[in-house]
N, C-alpha and C. Protein backbone atom coordinates (compact mmCIF):
# COMPACT_ATOMS: atom_id res chain seq x y z
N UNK A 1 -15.03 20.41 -37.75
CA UNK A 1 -13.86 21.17 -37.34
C UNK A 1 -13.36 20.65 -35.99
N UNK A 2 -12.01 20.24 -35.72
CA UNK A 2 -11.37 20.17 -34.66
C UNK A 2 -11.22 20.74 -33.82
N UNK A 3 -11.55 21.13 -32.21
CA UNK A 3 -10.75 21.95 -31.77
C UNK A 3 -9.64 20.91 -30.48
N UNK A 4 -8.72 21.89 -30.51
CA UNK A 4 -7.64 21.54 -29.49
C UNK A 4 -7.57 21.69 -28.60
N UNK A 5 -7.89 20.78 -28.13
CA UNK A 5 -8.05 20.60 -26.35
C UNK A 5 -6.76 21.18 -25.82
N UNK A 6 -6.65 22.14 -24.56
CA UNK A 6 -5.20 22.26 -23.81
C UNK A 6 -5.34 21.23 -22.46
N UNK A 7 -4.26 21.00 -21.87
CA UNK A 7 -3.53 20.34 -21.29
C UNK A 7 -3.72 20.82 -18.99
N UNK A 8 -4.21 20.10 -18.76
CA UNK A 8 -4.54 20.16 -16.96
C UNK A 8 -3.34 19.27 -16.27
N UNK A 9 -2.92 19.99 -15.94
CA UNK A 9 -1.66 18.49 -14.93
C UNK A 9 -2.34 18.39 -13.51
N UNK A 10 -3.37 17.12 -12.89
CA UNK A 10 -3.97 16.97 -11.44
C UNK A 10 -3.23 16.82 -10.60
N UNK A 11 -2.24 17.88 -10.23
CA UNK A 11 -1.21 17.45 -9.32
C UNK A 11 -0.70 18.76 -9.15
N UNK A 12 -0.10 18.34 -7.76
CA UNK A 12 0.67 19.93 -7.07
C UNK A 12 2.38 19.43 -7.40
N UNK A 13 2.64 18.48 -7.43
CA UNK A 13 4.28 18.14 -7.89
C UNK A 13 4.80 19.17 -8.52
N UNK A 14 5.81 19.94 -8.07
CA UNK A 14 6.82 20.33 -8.77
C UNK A 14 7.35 19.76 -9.94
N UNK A 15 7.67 18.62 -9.19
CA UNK A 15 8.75 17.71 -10.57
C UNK A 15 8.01 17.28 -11.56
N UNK A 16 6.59 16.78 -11.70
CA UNK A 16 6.17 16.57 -12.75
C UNK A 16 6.02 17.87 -13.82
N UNK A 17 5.04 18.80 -13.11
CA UNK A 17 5.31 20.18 -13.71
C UNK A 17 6.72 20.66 -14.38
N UNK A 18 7.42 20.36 -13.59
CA UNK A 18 9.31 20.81 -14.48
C UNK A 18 9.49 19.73 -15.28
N UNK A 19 8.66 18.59 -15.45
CA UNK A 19 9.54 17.60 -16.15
C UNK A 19 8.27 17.71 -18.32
N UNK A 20 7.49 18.28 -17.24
CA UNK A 20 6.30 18.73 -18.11
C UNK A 20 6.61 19.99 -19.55
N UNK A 21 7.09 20.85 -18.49
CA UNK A 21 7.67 22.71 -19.25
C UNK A 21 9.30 22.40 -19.58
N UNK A 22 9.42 21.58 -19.12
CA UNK A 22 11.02 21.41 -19.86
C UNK A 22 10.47 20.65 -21.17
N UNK A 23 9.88 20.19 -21.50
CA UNK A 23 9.48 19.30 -22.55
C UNK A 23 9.27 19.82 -23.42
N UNK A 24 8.42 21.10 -22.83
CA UNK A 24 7.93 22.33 -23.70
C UNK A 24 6.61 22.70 -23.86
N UNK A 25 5.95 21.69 -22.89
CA UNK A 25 4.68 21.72 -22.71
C UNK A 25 3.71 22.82 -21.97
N UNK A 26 2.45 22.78 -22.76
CA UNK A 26 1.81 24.60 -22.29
C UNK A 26 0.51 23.77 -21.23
N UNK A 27 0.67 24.28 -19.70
CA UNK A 27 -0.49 23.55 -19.00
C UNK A 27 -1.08 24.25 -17.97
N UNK A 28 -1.90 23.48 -17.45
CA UNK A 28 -2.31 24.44 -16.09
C UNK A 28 -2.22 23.25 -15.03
N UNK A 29 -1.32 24.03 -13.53
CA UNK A 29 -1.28 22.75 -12.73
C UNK A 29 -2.67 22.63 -12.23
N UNK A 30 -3.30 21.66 -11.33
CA UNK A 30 -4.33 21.84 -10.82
C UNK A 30 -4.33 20.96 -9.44
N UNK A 31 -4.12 21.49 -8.10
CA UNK A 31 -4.20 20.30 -7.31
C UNK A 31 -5.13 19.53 -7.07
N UNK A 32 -5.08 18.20 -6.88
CA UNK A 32 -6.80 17.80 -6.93
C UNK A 32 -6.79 17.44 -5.41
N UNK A 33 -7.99 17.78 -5.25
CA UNK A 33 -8.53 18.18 -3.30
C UNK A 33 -8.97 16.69 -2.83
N UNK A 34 -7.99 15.53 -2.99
CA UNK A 34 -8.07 14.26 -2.26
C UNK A 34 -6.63 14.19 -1.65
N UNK A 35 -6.90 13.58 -0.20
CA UNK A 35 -5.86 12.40 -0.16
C UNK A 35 -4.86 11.06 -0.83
N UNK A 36 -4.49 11.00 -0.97
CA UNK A 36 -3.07 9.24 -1.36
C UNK A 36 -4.22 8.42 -0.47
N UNK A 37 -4.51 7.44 -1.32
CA UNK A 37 -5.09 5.86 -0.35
C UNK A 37 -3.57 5.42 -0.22
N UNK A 38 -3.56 4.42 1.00
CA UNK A 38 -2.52 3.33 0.86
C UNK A 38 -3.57 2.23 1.41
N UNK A 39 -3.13 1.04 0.79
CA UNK A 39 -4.03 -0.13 0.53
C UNK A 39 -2.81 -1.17 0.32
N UNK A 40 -2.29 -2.06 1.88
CA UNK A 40 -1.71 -2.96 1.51
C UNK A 40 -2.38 -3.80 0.71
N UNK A 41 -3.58 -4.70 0.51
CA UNK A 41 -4.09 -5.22 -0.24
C UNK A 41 -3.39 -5.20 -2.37
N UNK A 42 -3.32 -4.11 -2.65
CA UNK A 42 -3.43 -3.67 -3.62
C UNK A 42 -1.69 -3.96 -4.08
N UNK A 43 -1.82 -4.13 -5.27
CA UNK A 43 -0.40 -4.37 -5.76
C UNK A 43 0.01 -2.83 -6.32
N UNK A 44 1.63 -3.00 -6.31
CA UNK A 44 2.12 -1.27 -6.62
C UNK A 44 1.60 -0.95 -7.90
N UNK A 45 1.35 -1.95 -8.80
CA UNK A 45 0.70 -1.24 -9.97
C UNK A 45 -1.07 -0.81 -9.88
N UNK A 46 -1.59 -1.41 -8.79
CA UNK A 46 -2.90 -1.26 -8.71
C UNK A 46 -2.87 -0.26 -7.81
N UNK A 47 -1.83 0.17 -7.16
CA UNK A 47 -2.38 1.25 -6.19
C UNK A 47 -1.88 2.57 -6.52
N UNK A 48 -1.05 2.95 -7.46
CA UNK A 48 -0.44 3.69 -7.95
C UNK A 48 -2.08 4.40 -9.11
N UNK A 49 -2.26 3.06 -9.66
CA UNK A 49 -3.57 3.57 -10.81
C UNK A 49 -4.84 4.30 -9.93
N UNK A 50 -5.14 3.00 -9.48
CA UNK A 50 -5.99 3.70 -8.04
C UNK A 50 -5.91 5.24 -7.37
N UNK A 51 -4.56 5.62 -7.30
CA UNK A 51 -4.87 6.97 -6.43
C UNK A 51 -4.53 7.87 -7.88
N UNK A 52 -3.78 7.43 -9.39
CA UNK A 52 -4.12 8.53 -10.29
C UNK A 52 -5.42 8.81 -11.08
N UNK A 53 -6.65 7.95 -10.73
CA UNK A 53 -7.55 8.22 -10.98
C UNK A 53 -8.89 8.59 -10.29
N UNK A 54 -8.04 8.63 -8.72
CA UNK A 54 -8.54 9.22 -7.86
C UNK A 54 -8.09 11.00 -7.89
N UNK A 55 -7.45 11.02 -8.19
CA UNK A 55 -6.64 12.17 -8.65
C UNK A 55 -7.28 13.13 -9.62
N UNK A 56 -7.57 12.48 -10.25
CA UNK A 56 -7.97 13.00 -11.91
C UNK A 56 -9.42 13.25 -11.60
N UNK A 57 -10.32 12.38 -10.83
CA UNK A 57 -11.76 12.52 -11.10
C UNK A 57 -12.18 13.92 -10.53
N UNK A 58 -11.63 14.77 -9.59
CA UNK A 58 -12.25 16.31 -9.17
C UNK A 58 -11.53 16.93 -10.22
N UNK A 59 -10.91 16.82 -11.00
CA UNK A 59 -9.88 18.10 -11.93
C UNK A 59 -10.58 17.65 -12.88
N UNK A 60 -11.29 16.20 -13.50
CA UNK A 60 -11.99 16.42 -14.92
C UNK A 60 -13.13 16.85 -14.75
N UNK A 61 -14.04 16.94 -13.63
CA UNK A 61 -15.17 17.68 -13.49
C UNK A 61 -14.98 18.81 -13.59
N UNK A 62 -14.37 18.93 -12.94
CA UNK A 62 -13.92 20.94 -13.57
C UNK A 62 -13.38 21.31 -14.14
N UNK A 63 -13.10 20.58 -15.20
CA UNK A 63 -12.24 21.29 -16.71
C UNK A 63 -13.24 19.82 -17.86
N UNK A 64 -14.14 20.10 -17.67
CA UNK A 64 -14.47 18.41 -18.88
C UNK A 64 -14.13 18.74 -20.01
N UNK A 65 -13.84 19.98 -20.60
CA UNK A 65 -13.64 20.07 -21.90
C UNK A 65 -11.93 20.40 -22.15
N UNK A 66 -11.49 19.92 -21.41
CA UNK A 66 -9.82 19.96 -21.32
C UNK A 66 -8.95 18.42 -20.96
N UNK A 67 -7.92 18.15 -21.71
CA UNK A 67 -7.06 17.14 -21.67
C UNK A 67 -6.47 17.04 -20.08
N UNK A 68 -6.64 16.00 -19.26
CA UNK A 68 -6.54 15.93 -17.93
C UNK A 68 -5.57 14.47 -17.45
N UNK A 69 -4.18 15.66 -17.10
CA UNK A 69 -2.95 14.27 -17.03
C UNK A 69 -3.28 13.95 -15.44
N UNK A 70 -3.33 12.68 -15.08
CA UNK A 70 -2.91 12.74 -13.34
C UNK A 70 -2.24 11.28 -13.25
N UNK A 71 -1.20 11.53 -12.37
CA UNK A 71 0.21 10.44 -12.16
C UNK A 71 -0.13 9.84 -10.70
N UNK A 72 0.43 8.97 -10.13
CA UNK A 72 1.24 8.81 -8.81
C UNK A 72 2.30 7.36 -8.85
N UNK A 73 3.49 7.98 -8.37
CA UNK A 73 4.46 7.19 -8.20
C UNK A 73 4.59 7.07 -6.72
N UNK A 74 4.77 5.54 -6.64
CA UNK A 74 5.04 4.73 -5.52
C UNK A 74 6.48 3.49 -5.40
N UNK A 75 7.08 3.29 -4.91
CA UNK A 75 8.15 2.52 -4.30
C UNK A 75 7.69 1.09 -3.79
N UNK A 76 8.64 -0.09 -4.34
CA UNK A 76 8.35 -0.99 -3.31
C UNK A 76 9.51 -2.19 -3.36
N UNK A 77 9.49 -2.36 -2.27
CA UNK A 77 11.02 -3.17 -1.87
C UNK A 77 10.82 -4.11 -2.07
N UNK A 78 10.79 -5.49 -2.40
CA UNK A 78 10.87 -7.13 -2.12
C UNK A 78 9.19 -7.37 -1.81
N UNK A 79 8.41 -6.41 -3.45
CA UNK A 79 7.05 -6.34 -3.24
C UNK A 79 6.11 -5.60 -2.19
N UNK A 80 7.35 -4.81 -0.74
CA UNK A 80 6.48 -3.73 -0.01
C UNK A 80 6.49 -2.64 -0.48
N UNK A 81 4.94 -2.54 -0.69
CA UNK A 81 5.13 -0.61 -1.14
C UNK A 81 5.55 -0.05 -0.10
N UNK A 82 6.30 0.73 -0.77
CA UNK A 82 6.67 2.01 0.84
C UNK A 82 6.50 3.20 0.22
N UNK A 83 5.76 4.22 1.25
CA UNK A 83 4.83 5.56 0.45
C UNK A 83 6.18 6.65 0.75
N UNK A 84 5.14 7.47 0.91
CA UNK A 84 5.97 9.12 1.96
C UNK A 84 6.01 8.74 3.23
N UNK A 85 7.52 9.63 3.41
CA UNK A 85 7.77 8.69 4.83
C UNK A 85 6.71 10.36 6.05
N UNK A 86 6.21 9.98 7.25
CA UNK A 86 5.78 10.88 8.35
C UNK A 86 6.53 11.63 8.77
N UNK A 87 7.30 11.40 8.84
CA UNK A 87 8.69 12.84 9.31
C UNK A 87 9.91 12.30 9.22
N UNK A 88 10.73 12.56 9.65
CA UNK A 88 12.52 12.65 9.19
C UNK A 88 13.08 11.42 9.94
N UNK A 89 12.62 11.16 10.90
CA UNK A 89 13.16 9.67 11.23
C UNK A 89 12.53 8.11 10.53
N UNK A 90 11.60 9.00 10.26
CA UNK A 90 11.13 7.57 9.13
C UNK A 90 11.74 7.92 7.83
N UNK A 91 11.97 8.52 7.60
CA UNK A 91 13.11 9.16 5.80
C UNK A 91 13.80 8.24 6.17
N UNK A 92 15.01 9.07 7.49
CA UNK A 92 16.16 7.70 7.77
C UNK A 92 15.88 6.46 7.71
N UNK A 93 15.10 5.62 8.60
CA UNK A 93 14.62 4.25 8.53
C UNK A 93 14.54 3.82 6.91
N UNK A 94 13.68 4.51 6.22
CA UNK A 94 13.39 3.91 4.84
C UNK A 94 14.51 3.88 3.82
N UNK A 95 15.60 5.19 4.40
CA UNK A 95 17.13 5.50 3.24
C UNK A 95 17.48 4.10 3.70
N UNK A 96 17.67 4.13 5.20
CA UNK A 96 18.64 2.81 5.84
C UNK A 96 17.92 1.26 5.05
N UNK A 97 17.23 1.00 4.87
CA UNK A 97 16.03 -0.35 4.46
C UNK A 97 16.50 -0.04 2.50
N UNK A 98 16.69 1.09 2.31
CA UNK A 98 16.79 1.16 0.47
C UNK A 98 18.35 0.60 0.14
N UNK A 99 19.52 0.85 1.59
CA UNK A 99 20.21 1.17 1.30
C UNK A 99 21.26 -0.45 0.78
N UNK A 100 21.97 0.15 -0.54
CA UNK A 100 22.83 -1.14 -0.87
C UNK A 100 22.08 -2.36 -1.86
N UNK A 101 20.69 -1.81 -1.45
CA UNK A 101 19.76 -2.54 -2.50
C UNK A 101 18.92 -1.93 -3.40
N UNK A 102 18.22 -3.22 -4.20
CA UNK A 102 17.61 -2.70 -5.13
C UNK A 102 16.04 -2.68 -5.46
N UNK A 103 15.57 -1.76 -5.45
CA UNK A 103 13.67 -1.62 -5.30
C UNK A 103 12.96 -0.63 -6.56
N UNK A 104 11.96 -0.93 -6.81
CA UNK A 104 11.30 -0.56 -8.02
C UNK A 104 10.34 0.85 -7.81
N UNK A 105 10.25 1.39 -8.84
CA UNK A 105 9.84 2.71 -8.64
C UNK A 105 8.53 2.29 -9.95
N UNK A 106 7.31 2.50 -9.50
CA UNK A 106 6.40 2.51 -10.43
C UNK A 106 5.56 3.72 -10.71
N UNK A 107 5.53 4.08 -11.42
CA UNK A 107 4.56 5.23 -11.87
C UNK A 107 3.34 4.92 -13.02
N UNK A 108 2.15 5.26 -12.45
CA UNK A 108 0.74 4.97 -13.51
C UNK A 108 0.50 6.72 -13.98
N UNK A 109 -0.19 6.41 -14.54
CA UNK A 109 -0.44 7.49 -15.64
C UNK A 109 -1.92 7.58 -16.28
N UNK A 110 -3.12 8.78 -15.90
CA UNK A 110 -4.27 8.34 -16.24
C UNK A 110 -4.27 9.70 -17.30
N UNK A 111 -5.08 9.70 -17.91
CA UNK A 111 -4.84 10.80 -19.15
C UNK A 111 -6.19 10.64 -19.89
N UNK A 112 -7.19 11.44 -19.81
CA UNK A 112 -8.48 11.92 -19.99
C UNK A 112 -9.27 12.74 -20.39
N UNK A 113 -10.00 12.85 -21.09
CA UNK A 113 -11.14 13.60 -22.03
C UNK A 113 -11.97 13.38 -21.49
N UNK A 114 -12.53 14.12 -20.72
CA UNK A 114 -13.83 13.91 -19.81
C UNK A 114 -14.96 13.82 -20.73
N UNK A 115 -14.76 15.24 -21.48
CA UNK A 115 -16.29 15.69 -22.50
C UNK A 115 -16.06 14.70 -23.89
N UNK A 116 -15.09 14.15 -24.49
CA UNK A 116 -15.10 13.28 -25.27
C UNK A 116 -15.25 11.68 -24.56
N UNK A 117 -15.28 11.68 -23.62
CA UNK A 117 -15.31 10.40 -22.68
C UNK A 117 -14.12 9.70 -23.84
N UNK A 118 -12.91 10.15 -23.93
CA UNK A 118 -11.45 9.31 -24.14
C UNK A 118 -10.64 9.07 -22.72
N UNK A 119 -10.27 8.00 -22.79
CA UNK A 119 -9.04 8.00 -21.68
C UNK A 119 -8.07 6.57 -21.86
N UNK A 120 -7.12 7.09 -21.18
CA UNK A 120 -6.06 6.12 -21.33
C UNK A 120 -5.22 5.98 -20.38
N UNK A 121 -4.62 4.84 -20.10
CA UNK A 121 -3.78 4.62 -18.83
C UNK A 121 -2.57 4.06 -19.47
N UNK A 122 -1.41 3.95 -18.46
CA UNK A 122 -0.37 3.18 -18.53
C UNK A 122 0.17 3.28 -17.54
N UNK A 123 1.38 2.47 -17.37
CA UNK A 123 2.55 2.01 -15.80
C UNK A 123 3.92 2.25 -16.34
N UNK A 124 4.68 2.60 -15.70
CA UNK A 124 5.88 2.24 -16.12
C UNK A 124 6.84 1.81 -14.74
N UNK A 125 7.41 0.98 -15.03
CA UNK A 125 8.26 0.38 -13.88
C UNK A 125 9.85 0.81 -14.03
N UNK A 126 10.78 1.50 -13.23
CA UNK A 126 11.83 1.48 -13.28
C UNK A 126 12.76 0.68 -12.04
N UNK A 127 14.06 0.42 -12.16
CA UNK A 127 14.76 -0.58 -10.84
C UNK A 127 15.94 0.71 -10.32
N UNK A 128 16.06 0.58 -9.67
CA UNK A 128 16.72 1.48 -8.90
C UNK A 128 18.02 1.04 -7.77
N UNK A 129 19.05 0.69 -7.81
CA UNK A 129 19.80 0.47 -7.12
C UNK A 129 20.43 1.91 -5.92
N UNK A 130 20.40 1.52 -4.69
CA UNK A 130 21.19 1.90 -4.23
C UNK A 130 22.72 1.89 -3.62
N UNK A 131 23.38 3.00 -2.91
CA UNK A 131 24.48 2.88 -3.08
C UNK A 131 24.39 2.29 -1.78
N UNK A 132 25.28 1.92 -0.81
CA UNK A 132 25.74 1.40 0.57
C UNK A 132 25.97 2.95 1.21
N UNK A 133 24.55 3.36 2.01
CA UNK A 133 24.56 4.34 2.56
C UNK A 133 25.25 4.30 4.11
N UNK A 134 26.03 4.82 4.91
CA UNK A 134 25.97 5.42 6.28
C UNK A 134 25.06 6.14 6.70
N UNK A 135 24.92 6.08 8.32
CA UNK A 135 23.98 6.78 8.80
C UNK A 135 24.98 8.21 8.62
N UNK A 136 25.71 8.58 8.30
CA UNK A 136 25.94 10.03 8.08
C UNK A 136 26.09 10.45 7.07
N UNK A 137 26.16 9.81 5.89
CA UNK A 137 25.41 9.73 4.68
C UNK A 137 24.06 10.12 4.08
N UNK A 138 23.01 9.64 5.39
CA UNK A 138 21.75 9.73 5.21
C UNK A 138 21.34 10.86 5.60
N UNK A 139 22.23 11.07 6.98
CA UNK A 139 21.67 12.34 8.00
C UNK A 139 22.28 13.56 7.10
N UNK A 140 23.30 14.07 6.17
CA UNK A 140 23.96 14.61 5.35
C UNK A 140 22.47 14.84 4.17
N UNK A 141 22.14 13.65 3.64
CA UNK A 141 21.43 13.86 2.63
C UNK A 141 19.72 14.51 2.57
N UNK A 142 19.51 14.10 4.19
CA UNK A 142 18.16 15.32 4.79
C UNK A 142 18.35 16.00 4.95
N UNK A 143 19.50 16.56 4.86
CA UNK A 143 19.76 17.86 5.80
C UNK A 143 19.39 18.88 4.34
N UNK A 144 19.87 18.00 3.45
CA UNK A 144 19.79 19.00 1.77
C UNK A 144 18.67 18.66 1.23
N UNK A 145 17.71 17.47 1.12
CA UNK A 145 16.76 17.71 1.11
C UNK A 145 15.31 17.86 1.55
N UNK A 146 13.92 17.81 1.07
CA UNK A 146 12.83 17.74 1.95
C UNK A 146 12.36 16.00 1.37
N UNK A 147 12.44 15.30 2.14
CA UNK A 147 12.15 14.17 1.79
C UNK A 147 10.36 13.42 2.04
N UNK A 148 9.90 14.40 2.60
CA UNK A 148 8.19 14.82 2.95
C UNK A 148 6.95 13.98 2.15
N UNK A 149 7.46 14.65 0.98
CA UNK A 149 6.51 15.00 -0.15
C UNK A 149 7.12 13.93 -1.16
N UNK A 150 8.13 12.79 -0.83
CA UNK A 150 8.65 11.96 -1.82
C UNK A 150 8.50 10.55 -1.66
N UNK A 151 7.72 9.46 -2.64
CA UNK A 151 7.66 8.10 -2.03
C UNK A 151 9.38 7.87 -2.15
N UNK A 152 9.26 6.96 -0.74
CA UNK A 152 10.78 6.67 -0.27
C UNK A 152 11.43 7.70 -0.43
N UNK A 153 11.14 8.89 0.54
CA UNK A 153 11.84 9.65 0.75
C UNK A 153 13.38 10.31 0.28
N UNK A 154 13.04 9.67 -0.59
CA UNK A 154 14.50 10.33 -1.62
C UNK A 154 13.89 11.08 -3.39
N UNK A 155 15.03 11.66 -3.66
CA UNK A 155 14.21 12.42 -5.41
C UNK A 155 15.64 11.99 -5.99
N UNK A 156 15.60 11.70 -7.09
CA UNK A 156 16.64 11.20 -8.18
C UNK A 156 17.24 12.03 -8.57
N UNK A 157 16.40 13.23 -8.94
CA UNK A 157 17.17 14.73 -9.42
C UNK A 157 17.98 15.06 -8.19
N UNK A 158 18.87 16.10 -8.58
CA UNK A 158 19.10 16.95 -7.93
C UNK A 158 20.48 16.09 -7.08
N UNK A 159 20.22 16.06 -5.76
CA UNK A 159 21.04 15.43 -5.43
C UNK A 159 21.34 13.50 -4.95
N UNK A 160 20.52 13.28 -6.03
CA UNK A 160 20.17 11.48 -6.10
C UNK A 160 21.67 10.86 -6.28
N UNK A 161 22.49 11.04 -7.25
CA UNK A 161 23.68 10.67 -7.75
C UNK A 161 24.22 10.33 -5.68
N UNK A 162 24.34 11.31 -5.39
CA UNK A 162 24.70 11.24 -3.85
C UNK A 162 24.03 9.58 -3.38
N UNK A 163 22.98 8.91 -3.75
CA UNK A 163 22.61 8.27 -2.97
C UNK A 163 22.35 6.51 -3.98
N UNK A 164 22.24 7.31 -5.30
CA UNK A 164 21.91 6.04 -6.45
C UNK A 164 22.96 5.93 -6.77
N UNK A 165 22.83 4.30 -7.15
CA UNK A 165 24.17 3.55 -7.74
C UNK A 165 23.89 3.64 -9.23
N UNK A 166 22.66 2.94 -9.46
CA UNK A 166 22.28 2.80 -10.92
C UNK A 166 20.60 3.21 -11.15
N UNK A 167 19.82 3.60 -12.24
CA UNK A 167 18.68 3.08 -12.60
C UNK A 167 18.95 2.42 -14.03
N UNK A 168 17.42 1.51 -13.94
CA UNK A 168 17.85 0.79 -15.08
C UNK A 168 16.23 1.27 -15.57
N UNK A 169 15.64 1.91 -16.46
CA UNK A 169 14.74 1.84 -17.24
C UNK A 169 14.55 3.35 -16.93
N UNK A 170 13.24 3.96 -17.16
CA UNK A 170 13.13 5.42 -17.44
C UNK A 170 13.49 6.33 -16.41
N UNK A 171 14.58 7.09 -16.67
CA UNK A 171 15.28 8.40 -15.69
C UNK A 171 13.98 9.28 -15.10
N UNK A 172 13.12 9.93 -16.01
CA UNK A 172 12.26 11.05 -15.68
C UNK A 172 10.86 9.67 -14.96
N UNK A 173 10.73 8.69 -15.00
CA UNK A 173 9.49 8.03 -14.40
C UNK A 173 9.96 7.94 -12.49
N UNK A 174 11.57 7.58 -12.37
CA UNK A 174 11.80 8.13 -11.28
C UNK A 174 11.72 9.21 -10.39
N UNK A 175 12.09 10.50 -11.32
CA UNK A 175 11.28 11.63 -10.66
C UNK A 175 10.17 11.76 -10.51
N UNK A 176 9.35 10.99 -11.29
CA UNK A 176 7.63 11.38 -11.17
C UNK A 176 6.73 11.17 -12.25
N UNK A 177 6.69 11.15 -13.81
CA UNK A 177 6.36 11.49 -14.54
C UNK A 177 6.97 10.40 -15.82
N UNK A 178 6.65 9.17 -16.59
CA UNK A 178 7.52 8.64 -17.47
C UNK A 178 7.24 9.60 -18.98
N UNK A 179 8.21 10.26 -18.99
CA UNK A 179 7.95 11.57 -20.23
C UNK A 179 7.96 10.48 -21.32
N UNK A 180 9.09 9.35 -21.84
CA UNK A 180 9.06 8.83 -23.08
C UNK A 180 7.37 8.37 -23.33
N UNK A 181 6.86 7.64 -22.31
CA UNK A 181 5.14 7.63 -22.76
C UNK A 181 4.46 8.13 -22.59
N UNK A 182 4.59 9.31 -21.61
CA UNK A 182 3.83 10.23 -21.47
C UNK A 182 3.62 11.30 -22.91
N UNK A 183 4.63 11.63 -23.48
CA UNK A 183 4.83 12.59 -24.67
C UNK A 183 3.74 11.79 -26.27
N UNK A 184 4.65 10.50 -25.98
CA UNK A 184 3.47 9.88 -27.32
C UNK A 184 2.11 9.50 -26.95
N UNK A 185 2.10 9.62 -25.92
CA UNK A 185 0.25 9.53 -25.71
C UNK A 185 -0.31 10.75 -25.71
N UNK A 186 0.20 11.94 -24.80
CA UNK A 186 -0.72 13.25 -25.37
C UNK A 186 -0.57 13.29 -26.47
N UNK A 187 0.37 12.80 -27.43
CA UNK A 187 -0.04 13.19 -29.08
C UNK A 187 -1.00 12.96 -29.93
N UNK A 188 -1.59 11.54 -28.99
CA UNK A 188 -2.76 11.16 -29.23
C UNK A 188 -3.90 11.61 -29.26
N UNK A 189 -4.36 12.21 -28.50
CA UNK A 189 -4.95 13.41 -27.73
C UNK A 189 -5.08 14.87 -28.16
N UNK A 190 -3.93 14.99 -29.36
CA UNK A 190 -3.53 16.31 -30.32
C UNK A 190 -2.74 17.09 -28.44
N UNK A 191 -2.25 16.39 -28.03
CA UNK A 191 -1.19 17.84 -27.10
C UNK A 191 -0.23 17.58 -27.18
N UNK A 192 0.64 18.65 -27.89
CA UNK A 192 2.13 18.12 -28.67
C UNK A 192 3.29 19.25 -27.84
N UNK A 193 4.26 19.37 -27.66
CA UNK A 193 5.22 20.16 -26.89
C UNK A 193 5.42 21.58 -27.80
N UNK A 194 5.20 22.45 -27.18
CA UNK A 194 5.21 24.23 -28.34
C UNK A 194 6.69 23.83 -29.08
N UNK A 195 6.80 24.28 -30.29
CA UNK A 195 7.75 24.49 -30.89
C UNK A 195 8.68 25.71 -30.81
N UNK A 196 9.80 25.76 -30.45
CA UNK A 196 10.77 26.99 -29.98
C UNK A 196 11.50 27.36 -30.94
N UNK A 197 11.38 28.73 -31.65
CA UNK A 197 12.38 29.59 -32.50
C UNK A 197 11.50 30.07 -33.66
């Protein structure tokens, strides 16, 4: 007999969580009690994996018999990662350095069965153009949001249009989360989105 594992998201993100329950998905958030490494050494796809399975390893010990998603998306310009900016004048600096050009948004993805010892990874890379910002442009666009808690201090939702020209590959991996592979891999896993009506 099968049983059905439910669903742990290792992360305090908002946006993954909303990008999660908009989907239709039934979960429990869970923050996991580490720090972000940054490791120039490490390439954006290796350091992105690196801190989501740093992520994941205190939340599958304490749920082993539960399906355990953990993400982190990172930024990087002409191959520099650039993380969360330290406070609001480094936001500016990093809008001003994004601005008019174009830099990649990567997101890894670790996804785990502790007590079945299953797991699975993936990356997804999106390109991101920006628009030709002003400094009152920029100072306008902190003022509306919290740019803190965001690699490269900007979020795509919400009020991104204000600041993006184009993306070219997955919309929701920019916010946080690549739902198109994220969705067919928990299916793998038997965690499928509730059905509504």
């Amino acid at each position: 007999m099968r049983v059905s594992a439910s669903l742990v998201l290792a992360s305090c993100s908002p946006r993954r969580a909303a990008l999660l329950a908009d989907a239709g998905f039934e979960f429990e958030s869970v923050t996991p009690r580490i720090a972000e490494k940054f490791d120039v050494e490490l390439t954006l796809r290796e350091l992105t994996m690196w801190n989501a399975i740093r992520k994941w390893v205190p939340v599958a010990r304490e749920y082993p018999d539960k399906i355990v998603l953990a993400a982190d998306t990172l930024i990087a310009l002409d191959d520099e990662i650039i993380g969360k900016p330290a406070d609001f004048e480094q936001a500016a600096q990093i809008l001003q350095r994004l601005s008019g050009r174009t830099h990649e948004v990567c997101s890894a993805v670790f996804i785990c069965h502790f007590a079945a010892a299953r797991s699975t990874t993936f990356h997804e890379v999106s390109r991101v153009r920006f628009r030709r910002l002003s400094r009152a442009t920029i100072k306008d666009y902190l003022s509306k949001v919290d740019p803190l808690d965001k690699a490269g201090a900007y979020a795509a939702q919400g009020r991104g249009a204000e600041i993006i020209a184009k993306i070219d590959g997955s919309y929701t991996n920019v916010v946080g989360l690549p739902m198109e592979k994220t969705v067919a891999t928990l299916a793998k896993f038997g965690i499928r989105p509730k059905v509504h009506g």
